[in-house]
Protein backbone atom coordinates (compact mmCIF):
# COMPACT_ATOMS: atom_id res chain seq x y z
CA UNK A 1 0.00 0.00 0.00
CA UNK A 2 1.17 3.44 -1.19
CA UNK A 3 2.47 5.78 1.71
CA UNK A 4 0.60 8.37 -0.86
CA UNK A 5 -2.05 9.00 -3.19
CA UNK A 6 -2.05 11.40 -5.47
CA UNK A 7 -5.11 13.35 -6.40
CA UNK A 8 -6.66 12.89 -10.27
CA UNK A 9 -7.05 16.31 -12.03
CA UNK A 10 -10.78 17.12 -11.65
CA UNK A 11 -13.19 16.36 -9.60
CA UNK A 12 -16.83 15.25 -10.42
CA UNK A 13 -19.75 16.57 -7.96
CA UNK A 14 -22.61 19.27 -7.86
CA UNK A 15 -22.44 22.48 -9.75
CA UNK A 16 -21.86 24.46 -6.92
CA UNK A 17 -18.76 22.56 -5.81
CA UNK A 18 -16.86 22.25 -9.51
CA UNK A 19 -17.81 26.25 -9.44
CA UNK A 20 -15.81 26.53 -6.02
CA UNK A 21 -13.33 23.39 -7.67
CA UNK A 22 -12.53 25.52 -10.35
CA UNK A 23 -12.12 28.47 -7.71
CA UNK A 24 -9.86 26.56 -5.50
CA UNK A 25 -7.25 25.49 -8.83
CA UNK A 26 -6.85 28.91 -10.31
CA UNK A 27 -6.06 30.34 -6.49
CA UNK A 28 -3.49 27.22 -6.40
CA UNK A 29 -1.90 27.76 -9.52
CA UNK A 30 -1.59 31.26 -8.43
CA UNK A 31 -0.08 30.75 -5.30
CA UNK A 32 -3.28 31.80 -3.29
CA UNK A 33 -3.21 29.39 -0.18
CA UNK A 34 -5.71 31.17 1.62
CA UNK A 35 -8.20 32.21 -0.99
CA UNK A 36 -7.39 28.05 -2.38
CA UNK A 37 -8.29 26.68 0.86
CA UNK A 38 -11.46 28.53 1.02
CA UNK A 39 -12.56 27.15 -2.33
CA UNK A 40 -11.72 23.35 -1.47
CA UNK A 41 -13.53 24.41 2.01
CA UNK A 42 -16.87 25.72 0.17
CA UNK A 43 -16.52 23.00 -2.69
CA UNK A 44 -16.61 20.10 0.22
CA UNK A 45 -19.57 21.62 1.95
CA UNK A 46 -21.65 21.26 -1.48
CA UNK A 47 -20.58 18.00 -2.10
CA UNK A 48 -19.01 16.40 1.37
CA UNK A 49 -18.65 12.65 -0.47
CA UNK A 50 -16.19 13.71 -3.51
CA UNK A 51 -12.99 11.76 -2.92
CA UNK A 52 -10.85 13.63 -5.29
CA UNK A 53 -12.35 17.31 -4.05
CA UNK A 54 -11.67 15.73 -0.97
CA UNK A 55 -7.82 14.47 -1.22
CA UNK A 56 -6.67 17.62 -2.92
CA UNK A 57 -8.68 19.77 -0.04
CA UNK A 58 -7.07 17.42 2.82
CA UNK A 59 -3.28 18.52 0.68
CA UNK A 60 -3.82 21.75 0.30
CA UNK A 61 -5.28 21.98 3.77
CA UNK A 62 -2.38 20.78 5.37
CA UNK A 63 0.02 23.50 3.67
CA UNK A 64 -1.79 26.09 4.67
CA UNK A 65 -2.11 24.81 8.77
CA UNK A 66 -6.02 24.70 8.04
CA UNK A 67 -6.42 21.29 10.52
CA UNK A 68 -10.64 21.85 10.77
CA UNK A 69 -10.53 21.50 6.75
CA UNK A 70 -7.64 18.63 6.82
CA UNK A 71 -9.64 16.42 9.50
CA UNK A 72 -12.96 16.96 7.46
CA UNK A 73 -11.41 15.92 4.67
CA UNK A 74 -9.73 13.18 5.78
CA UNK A 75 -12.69 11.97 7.51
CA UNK A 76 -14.25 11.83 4.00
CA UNK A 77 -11.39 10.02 2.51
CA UNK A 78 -11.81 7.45 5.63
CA UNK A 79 -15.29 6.80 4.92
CA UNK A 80 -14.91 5.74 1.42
CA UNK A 81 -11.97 3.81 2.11
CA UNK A 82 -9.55 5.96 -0.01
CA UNK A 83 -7.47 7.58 2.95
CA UNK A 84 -3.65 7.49 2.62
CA UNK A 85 -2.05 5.87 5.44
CA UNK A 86 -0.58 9.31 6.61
CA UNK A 87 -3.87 10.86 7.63
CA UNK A 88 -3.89 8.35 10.62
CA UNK A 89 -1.15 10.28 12.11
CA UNK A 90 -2.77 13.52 11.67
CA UNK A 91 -6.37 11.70 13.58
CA UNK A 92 -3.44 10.60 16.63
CA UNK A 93 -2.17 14.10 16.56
CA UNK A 94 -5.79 15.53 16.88
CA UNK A 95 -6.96 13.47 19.45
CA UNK A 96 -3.94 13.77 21.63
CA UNK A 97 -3.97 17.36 21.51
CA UNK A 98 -7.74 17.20 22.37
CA UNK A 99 -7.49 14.50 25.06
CA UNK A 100 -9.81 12.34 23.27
CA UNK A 101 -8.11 8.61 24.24
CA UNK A 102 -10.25 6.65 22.47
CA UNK A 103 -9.63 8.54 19.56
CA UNK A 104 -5.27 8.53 20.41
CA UNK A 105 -5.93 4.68 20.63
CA UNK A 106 -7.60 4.06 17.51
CA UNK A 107 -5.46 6.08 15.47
CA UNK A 108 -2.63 4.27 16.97
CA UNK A 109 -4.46 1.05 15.88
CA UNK A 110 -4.51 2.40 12.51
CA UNK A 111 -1.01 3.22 12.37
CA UNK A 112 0.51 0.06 13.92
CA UNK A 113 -1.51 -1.80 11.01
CA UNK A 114 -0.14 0.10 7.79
CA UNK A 115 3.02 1.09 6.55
CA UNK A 116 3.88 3.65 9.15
CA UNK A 117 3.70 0.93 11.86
CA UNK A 118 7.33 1.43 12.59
CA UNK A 119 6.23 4.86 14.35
CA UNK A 120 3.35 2.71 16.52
CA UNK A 121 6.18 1.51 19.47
CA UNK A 122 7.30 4.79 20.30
CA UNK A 123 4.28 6.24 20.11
CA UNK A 124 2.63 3.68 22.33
CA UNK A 125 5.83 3.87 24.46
CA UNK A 126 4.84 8.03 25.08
CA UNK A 127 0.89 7.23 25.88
CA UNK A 128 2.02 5.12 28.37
CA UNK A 129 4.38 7.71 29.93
CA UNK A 130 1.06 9.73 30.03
CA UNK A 131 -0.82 6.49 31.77
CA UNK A 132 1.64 5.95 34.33
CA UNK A 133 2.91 2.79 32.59
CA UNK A 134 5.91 1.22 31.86
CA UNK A 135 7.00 2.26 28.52
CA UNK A 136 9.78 0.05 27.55
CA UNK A 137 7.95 -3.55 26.98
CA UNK A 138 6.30 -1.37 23.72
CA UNK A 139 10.00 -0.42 22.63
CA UNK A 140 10.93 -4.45 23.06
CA UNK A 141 8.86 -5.21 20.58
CA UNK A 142 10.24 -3.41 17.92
CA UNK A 143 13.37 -5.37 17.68
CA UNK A 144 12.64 -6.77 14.42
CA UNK A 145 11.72 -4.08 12.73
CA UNK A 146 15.05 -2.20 11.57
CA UNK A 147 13.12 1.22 10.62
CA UNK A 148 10.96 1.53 14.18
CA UNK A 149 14.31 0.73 16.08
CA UNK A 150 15.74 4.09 14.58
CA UNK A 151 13.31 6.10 16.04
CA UNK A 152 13.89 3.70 19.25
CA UNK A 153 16.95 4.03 19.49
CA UNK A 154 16.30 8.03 19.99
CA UNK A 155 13.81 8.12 21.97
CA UNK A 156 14.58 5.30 24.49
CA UNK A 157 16.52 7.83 26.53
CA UNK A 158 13.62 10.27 26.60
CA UNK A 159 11.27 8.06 27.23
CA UNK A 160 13.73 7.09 30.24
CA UNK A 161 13.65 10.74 31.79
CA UNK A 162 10.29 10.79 31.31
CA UNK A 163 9.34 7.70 33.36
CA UNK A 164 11.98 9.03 36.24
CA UNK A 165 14.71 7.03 35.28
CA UNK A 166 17.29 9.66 34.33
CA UNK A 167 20.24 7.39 35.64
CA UNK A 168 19.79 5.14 32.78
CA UNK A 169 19.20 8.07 30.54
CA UNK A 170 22.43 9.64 31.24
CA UNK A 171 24.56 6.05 30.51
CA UNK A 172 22.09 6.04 27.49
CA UNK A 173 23.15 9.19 26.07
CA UNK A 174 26.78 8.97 27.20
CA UNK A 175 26.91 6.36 24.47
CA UNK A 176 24.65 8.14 21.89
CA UNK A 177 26.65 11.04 22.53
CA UNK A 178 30.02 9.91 23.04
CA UNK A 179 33.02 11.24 20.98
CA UNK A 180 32.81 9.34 17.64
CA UNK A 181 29.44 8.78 17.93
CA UNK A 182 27.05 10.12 15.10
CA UNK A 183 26.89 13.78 16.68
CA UNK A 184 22.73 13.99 17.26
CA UNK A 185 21.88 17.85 18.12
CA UNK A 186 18.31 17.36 18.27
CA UNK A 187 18.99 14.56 20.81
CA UNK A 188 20.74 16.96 23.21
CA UNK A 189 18.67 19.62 23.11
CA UNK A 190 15.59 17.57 23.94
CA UNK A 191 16.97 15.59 26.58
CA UNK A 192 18.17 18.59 28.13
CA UNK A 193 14.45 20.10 27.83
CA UNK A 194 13.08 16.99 29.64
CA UNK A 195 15.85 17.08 32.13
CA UNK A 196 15.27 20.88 33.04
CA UNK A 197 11.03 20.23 33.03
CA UNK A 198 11.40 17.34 35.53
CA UNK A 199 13.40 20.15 37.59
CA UNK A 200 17.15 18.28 37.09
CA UNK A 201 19.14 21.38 35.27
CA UNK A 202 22.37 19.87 36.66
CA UNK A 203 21.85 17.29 34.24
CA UNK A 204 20.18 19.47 31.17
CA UNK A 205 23.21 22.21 31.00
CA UNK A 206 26.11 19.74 30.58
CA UNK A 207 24.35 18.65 27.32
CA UNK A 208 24.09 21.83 26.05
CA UNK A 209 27.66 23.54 27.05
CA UNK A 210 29.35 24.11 24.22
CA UNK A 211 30.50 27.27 23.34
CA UNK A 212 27.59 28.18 20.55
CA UNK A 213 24.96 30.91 20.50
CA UNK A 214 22.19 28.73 20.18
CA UNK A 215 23.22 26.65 23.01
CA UNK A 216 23.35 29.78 25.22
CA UNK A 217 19.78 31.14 24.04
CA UNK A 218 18.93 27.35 25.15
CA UNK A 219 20.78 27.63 28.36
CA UNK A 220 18.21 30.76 29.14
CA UNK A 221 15.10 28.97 28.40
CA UNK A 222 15.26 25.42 29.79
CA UNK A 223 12.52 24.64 31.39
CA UNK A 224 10.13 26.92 29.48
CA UNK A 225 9.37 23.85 27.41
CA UNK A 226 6.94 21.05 26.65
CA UNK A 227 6.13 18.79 29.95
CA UNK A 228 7.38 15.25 29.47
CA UNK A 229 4.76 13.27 27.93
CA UNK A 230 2.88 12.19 24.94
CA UNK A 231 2.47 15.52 23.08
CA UNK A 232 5.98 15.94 23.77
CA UNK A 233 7.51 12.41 22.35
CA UNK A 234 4.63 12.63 19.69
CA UNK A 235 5.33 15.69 18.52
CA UNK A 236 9.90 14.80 18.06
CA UNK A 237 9.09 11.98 16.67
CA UNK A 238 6.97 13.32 13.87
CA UNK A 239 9.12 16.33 13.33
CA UNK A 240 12.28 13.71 13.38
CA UNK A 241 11.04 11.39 10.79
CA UNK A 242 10.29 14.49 9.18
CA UNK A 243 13.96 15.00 8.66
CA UNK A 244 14.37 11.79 7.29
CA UNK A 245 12.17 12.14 4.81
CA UNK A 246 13.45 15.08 3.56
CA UNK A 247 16.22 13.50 2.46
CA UNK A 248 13.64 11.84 -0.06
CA UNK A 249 11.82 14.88 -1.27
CA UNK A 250 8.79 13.74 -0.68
CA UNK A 251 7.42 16.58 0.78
CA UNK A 252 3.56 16.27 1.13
CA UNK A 253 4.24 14.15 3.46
CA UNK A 254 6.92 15.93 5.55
CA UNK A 255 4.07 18.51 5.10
CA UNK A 256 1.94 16.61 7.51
CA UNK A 257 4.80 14.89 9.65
CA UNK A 258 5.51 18.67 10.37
CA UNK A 259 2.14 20.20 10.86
CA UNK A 260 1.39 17.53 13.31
CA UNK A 261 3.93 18.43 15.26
CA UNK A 262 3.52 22.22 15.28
CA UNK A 263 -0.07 20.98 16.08
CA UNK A 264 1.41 19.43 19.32
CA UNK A 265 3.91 21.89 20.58
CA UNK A 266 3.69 25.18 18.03
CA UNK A 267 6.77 26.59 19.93
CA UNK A 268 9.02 23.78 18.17
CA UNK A 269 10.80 25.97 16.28
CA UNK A 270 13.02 22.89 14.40
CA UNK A 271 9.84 21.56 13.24
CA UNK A 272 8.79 24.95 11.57
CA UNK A 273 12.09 25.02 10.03
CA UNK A 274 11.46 21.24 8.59
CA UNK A 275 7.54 22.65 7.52
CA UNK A 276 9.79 25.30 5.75
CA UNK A 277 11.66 23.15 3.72
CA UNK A 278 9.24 20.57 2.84
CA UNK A 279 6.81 23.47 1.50
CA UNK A 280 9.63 25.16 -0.53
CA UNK A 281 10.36 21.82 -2.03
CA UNK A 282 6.45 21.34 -2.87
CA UNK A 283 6.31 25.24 -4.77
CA UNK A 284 5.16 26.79 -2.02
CA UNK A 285 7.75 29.87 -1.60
CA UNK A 286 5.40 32.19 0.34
CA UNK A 287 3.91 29.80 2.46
CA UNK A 288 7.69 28.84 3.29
CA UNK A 289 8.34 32.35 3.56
CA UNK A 290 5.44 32.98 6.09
CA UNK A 291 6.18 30.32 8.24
CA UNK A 292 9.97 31.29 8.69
CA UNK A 293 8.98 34.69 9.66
CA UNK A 294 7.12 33.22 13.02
CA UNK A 295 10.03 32.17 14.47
CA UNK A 296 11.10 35.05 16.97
CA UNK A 297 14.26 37.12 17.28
CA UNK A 298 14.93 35.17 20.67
CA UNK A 299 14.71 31.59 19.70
CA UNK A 300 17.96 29.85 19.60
CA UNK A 301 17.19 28.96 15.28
CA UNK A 302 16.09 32.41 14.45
CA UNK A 303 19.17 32.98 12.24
CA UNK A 304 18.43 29.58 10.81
CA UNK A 305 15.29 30.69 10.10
CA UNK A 306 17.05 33.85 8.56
CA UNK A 307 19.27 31.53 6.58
CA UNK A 308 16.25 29.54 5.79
CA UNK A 309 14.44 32.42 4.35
CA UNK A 310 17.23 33.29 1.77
CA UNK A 311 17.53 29.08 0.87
CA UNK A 312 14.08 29.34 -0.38
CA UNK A 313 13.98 32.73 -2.13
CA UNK A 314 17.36 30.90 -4.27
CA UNK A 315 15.65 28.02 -4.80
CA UNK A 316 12.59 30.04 -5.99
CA UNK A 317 15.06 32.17 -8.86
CA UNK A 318 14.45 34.85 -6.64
CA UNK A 319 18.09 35.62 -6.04
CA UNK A 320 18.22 39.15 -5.99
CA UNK A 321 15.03 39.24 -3.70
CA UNK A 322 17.91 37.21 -1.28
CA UNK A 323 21.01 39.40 -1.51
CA UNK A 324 19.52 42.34 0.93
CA UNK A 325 18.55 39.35 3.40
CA UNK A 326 22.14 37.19 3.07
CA UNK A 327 24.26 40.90 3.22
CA UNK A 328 22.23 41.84 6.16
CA UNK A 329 23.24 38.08 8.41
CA UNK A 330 26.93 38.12 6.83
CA UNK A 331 27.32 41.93 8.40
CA UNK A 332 25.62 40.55 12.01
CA UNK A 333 27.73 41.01 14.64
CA UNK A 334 27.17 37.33 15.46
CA UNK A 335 27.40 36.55 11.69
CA UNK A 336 29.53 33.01 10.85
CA UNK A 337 31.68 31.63 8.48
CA UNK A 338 28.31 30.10 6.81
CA UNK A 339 26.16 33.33 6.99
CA UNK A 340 29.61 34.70 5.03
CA UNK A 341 29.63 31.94 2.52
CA UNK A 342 25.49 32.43 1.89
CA UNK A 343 25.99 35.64 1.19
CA UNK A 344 29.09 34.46 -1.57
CA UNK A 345 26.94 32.09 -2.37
CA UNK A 346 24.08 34.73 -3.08
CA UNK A 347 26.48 37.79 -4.64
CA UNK A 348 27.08 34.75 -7.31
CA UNK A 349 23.65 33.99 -8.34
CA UNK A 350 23.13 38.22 -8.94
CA UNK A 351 26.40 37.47 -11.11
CA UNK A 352 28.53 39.67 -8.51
CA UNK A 353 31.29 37.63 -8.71
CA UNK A 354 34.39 40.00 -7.56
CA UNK A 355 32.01 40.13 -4.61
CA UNK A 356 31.35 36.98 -3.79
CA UNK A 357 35.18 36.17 -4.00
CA UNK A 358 35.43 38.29 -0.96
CA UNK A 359 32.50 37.26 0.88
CA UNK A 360 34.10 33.71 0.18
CA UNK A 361 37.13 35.40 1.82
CA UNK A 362 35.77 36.47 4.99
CA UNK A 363 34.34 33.11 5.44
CA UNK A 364 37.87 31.53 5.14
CA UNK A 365 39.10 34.33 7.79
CA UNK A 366 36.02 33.17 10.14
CA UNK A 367 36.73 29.66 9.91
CA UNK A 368 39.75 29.78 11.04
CA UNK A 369 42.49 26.87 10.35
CA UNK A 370 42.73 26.35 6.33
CA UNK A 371 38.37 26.33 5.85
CA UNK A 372 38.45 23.56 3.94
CA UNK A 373 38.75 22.69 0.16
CA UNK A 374 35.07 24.16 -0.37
CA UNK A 375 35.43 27.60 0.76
CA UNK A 376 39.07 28.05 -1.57
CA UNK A 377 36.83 26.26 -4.52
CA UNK A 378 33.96 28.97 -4.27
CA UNK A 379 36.25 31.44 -3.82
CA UNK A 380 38.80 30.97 -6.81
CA UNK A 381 36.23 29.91 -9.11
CA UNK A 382 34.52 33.46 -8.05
CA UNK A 383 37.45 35.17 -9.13
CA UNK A 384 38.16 33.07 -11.83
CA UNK A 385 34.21 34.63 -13.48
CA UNK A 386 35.54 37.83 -12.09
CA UNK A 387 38.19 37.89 -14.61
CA UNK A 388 40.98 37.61 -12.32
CA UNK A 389 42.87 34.94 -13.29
CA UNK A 390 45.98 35.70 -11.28
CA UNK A 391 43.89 35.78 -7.79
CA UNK A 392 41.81 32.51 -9.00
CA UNK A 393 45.13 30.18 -9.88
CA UNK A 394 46.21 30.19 -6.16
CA UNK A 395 42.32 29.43 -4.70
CA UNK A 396 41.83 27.14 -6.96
CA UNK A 397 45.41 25.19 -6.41
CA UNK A 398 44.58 25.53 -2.65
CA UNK A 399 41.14 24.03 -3.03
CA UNK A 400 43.25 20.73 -4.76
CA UNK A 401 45.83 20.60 -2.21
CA UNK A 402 42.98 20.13 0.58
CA UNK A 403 40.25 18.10 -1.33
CA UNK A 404 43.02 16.11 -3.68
CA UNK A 405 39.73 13.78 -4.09
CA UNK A 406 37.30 16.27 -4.79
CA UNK A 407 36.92 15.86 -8.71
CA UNK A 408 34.95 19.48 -9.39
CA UNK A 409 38.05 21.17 -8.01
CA UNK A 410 40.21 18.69 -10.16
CA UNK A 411 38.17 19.72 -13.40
CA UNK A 412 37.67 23.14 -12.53
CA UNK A 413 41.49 24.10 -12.19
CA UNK A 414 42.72 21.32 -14.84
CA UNK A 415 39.76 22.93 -17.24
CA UNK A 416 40.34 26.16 -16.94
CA UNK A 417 44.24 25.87 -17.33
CA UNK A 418 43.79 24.34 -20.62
CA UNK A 419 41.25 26.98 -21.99
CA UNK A 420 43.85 29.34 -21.23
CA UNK A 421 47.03 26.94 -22.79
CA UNK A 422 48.60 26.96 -19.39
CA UNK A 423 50.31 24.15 -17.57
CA UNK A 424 48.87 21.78 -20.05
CA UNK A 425 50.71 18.36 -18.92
CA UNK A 426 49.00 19.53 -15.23
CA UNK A 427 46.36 20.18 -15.96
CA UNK A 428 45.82 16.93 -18.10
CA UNK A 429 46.92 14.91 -15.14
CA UNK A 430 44.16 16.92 -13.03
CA UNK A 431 41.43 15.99 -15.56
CA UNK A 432 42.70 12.47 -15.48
CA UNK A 433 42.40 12.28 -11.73
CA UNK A 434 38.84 14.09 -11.69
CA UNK A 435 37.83 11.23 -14.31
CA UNK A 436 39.08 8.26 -12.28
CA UNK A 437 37.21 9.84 -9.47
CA UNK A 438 33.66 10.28 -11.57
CA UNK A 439 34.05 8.16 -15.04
CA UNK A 440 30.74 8.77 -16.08
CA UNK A 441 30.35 12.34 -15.52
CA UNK A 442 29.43 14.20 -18.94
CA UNK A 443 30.89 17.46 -17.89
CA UNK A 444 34.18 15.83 -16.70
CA UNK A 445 34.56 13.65 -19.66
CA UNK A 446 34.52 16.48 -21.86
CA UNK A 447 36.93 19.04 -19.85
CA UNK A 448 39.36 15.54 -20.29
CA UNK A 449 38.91 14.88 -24.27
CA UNK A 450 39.40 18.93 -24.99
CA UNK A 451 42.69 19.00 -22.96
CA UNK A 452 43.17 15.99 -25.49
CA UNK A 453 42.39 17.50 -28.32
CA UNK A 454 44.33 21.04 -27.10
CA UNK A 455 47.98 18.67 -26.82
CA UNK A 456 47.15 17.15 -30.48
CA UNK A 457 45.71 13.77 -29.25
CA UNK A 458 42.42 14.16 -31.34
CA UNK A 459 42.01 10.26 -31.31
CA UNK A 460 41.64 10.20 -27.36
CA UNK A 461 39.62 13.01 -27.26
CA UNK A 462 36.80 11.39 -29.81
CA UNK A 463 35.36 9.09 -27.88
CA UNK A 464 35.68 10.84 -24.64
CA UNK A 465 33.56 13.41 -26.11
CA UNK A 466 30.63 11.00 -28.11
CA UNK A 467 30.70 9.47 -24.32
CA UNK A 468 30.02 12.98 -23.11
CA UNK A 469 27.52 13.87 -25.44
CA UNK A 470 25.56 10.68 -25.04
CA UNK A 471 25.39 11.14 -21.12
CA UNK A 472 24.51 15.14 -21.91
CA UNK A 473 22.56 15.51 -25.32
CA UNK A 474 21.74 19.04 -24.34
CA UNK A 475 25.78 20.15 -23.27
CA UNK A 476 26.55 23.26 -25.77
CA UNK A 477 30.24 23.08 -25.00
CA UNK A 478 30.65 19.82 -25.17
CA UNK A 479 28.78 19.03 -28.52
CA UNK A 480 30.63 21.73 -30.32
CA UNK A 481 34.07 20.16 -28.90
CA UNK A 482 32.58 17.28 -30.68
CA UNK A 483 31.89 19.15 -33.69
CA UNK A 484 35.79 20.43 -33.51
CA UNK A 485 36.76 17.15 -33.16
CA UNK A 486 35.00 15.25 -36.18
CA UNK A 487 36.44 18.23 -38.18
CA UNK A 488 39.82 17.25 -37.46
CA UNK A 489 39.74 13.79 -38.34
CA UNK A 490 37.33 14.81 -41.82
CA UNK A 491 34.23 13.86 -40.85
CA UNK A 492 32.82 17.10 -41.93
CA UNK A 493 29.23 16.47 -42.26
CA UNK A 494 28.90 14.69 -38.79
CA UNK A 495 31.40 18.18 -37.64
CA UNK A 496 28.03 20.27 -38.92
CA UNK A 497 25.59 17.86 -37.39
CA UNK A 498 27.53 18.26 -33.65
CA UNK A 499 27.49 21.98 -34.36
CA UNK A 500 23.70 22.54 -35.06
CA UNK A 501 23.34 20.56 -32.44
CA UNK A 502 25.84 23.04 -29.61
CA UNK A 503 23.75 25.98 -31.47
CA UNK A 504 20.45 25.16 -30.32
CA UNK A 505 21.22 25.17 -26.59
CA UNK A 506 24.35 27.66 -26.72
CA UNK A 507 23.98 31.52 -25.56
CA UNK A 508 24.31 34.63 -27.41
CA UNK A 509 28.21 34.81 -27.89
CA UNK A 510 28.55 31.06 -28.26
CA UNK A 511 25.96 30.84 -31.00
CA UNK A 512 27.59 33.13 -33.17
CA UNK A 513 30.71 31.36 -32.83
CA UNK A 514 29.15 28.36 -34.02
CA UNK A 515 27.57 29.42 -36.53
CA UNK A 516 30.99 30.68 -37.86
CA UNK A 517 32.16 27.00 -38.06
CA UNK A 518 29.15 25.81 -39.50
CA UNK A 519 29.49 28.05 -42.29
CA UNK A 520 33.60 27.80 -43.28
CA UNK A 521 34.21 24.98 -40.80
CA UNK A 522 37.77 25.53 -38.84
C-alpha cells in the first residue's frame, strides 16, 4: 500500500462545488493558499462525499495549517476507504492534543496496522508515559523491525527521563553522545528540555555547554518547554522522521509529519524550520516564507530561520530578492563563516562575482584553520568569473591541495588551465584524476577529451567526447568540442551535425561562434 495517493485532475460533484473546484485550482496555480483553501472548504460543503475534491482539499489543507478542513477531509477520505495511510497520524495528533483517548488509541491502531507501523512503538511507548505505565515492553517489541528501532533508538533515553529514570538516561546518552558517535543535536537539546522540566538542570546544562549561541539562548530557556509526555515524544518523533524524509523529497508528506507536530507543541521551532523546507520543495515559496517569519528574534534557530528564508527565495530564482537578506546576516555582529559563505553564495547567483570572492574570503578568515577545500573552490572559481585569473590560480590550487579527491576542483582548475594553454601536462593529469574519481560524468569527460584535443591527441579526445555527449545531449560546450573534433579527423558532415546541435542550446556569444564554423568549418 502506497504511503501516498495522489489526487486525479478534476473532480466530479454538484455544480456548486466544480464552481468553487474551479475556484480553488486557479487560487493554487496562483499561489493563493488562503483564498485556495477557502474554495476546497466551500466546494466540500456542497458536495461532502467527492474523494478527489476531498484528497486535494485534505493537501492543500495541510500546507496552509487549516487542521478543521484537513480532519474533514480526511474523515471523508476514511469513509470511502480511499485515505492514505498518513492521515492516521494527523487523527493521533488531533486526538492527543484534544485529550480524546479513544480517539489517540484508535489512530494508533490504525497506524501500527499500515506502513507507518514502525512509528506505533514509540508512540505507544509516550501514551504510556502519560498512563503511568511502563514504557519500555512497547520499545521491546520493535526489535525486528530495523526502521521503528531508529526512532527507538532516539527516543529510548527520553522516554527514560520521562518515566523518572534519568540514571539510565544519562549512561544512554553517554553512548549516543560519546566522541565518535554520530553527533545527534536534536537529541541533546531535547533531553536537556526533559531534564530541566522534571526540575534536574544539573543534568540538562552539561548537554548543552558548548560554546555556541544557540546553546546559550537554550541555556536561558530550559525549562520553558513542553512537559514530558505524549504531546511531547509525539510531537519529536513526527518532526524527526520528518527530517528523514526530507532527504527523499517527498514533501507532502513531511508537510503533515511537520504540521502535526507544530499541532502538538507550536513553539518547536526545528519543526517549523522542517515545515519550511518541505513546502519550498512542494512550490510553495510564500507559504515557506510565512512560516519562517514566526520564528522570533529570541529563539535559539532564528538565524536559521534567517538563513532559511534566503535558501528558499534561491531556490525560488528569486536571487536578488535574497542578496539584501544574506548581506544583512553576513554583516551581524554574530554573523559566521556560513552566513559569510550564503551571502558568496548569493552575490554569485546576482552574477557579482568580484564580490562573492570576498565574501568567500571572509568566510575563510572566520573559519579559522585552512576552511576547507570548499570555501578556496567557491572562492577561486569566483574570481576566476571575475576575470581575475591571477587571484583565481592560487584558490583554486589551494582548493586541490585540501580536497586532492574532490573531482569538481580537479576539473575546474585542470579545465580552466587548458582553456587558457597553461600548464597543459597539469592540468591533463588533473582531468585524469577528476575522471578516475567520476568516469561517467558528462561534464568531466569532456573538460578531459578537450585538454586531449588542445595537446594534439584528437584520437583520445573522440570518444571521450561521443561518451560525453551521449550522457549530456543538451551540453553546448561539449557538442561543439565534438563538432571540432569530427572536423579534425574529416568527418565534416557529422562536424556540422555536432554543431547545429551546440547551437540550439548555446547563448548569445557562443551561438555566433558556431555558426561561424558551421558556415567555413575551422
Amino acid at each position: 500500500m502506497p504511503l501516498l495517493i495522489a489526487a486525479p485532475a478534476f473532480a466530479q460533484g454538484s455544480t456548486a462545488a466544480n464552481a468553487e473546484y474551479v475556484r480553488a485550482r486557479i487560487a493554487d496555480a496562483a499561489g493563493l493558499s488562503g483564498p485556495a483553501v477557502a474554495a476546497y472548504s466551500a466546494a466540500l460543503a456542497a458536495d461532502p462525499d467527492d474523494e478527489i475534491l476531498a484528497m486535494r482539499a485534505y493537501r492543500r489543507a495541510l500546507s496552509a495549517g487549516d487542521y478543521t478542513l484537513a480532519s474533514r477531509a480526511a474523515a471523508v477520505l476514511v469513509r470511502a476507504g480511499s485515505a492514505p495511510p498518513d492521515t492516521a497520524l494527523l487523527a493521533f495528533g488531533m486526538a492527543l492534543k484534544s485529550g480524546d483517548r479513544a480517539g489517540t488509541d484508535a489512530a494508533v491502531a490504525r497506524i501500527a496496522t499500515g506502513p507507518l507501523n514502525f512509528l506505533a512503538p514509540v508512540l505507544q511507548a509516550w501514551l504510556a508515559v502519560d498512563r503511568h505505565e511502563d514504557p519500555m515492553p512497547f520499545l521491546d517489541k520493535a526489535r525486528d523491525n530495523p526502521f521503528a528501532m531508529r526512532y527507538v533508538a532516539y527516543h529510548r533515553p527520553l522516554l527514560m527521563i520521562a518515566s523518572g529514570r534519568s540514571s539510565d538516561a544519562v549512561v544512554s546518552l553517554s553512548a549516543l553522545l560519546a566522541p565518535g558517535a554520530d553527533e545527534n543535536d536534536d537529541l541533546r537539546v531535547d533531553a536537556a528540555a526533559l531534564f530541566a522540566a522534571s526540575g534536574q538542570r544539573r543534568l540538562a546544562a552539561p548537554l548543552i555547554a558548548a560554546d555556541r549561541a544557540d546553546y546559550a539562548l537554550l541555556r536561558k530557556q530550559l525549562g520553558k518547554g513542553p512537559k514530558p509526555g505524549a504531546v511531547f515524544g509525539a510531537s519529536r518523533l513526527f518532526r524527526g522522521m520528518a527530517r528523514d524524509v526530507a532527504a527523499q523529497e517527498i514533501p507532502v508528506l513531511s508537510i503533515l509529519l511537520t504540521r502535526t507536530a507544530l499541532l502538538l507543541d507550536p513553539d518547536d521551532d526545528r519543526a517549523r524550520l522542517c515545515l519550511a523546507e518541505a513546502l519550498s520543495q512542494d512550490g510553495a515559496d510564500a507559504l515557506a516564507l510565512a512560516e519562517l517569519a514566526k520564528v522570533p528574534a529570541d529563539s535559539p534557530w532564528y538565524r536559521t530561520a534567517r538563513a532559511g528564508s534566503i535558501t528558499v527565495l534561491q531556490a525560488a530564482g528569486r536571487s536578488a530578492e535574497a542578496l539584501p537578506l544574506a548581506r544583512a546576516l553576513a554583516e551581524d555582529r554574530d554573523a559566521t563563516a556560513a552566513d559569510s559563505r550564503t551571502y558568496g553564495d548569493v552575490l554569485a547567483a546576482n552574477a557579482q562575482y568580484a564580490a562573492a570572492a570576498d565574501a568567500y574570503g571572509v568566510a575563510l578568515a572566520r573559519a579559522g584553520g585552512d576552511g576547507g577545500w570548499e570555501l578556496h573552490f567557491l572562492q577561486g572559481s569566483a574570481f576566476d568569473r571575475a576575470g581575475q585569473w591571477a587571484r583565481a590560480l592560487p584558490a583554486l590550487k589551494r582548493a586541490v591541495e585540501l580536497g586532492p579527491d574532490q573531482a569538481s576542483a580537479l576539473e575546474y582548475l585542470g579545465y580552466a588551465q587548458v582553456t587558457r594553454g597553461e600548464n597543459l601536462a597539469e592540468a591533463q593529469d588533473l582531468l585524469e584524476r577528476a575522471s578516475k574519481i567520476e568516469p561517467d560524468d558528462p561534464g568531466i569527460s569532456a573538460s578531459l577529451a578537450w585538454a586531449y584535443y588542445v595537446r594534439g591527441d584528437v584520437a583520445r579526445a573522440l570518444p571521450l567526447l561521443e561518451k560525453a555527449v551521449v550522457g549530456d545531449p543538451g551540453g553546448a560546450l561539449s557538442n561543439e568540442h565534438l563538432g571540432d573534433a569530427y572536423w579534425r579527423v574529416g568527418r565534416k558532415y557529422e562536424a556540422r551535425y555536432a554543431w547545429n546541435a551546440a547551437a540550439i542550446y548555446a547563448d548569445a556569444d557562443a551561438a555566433k561562434r558556431i555558426e561561424g564554423k558551421i558556415a567555413a568549418g575551422l
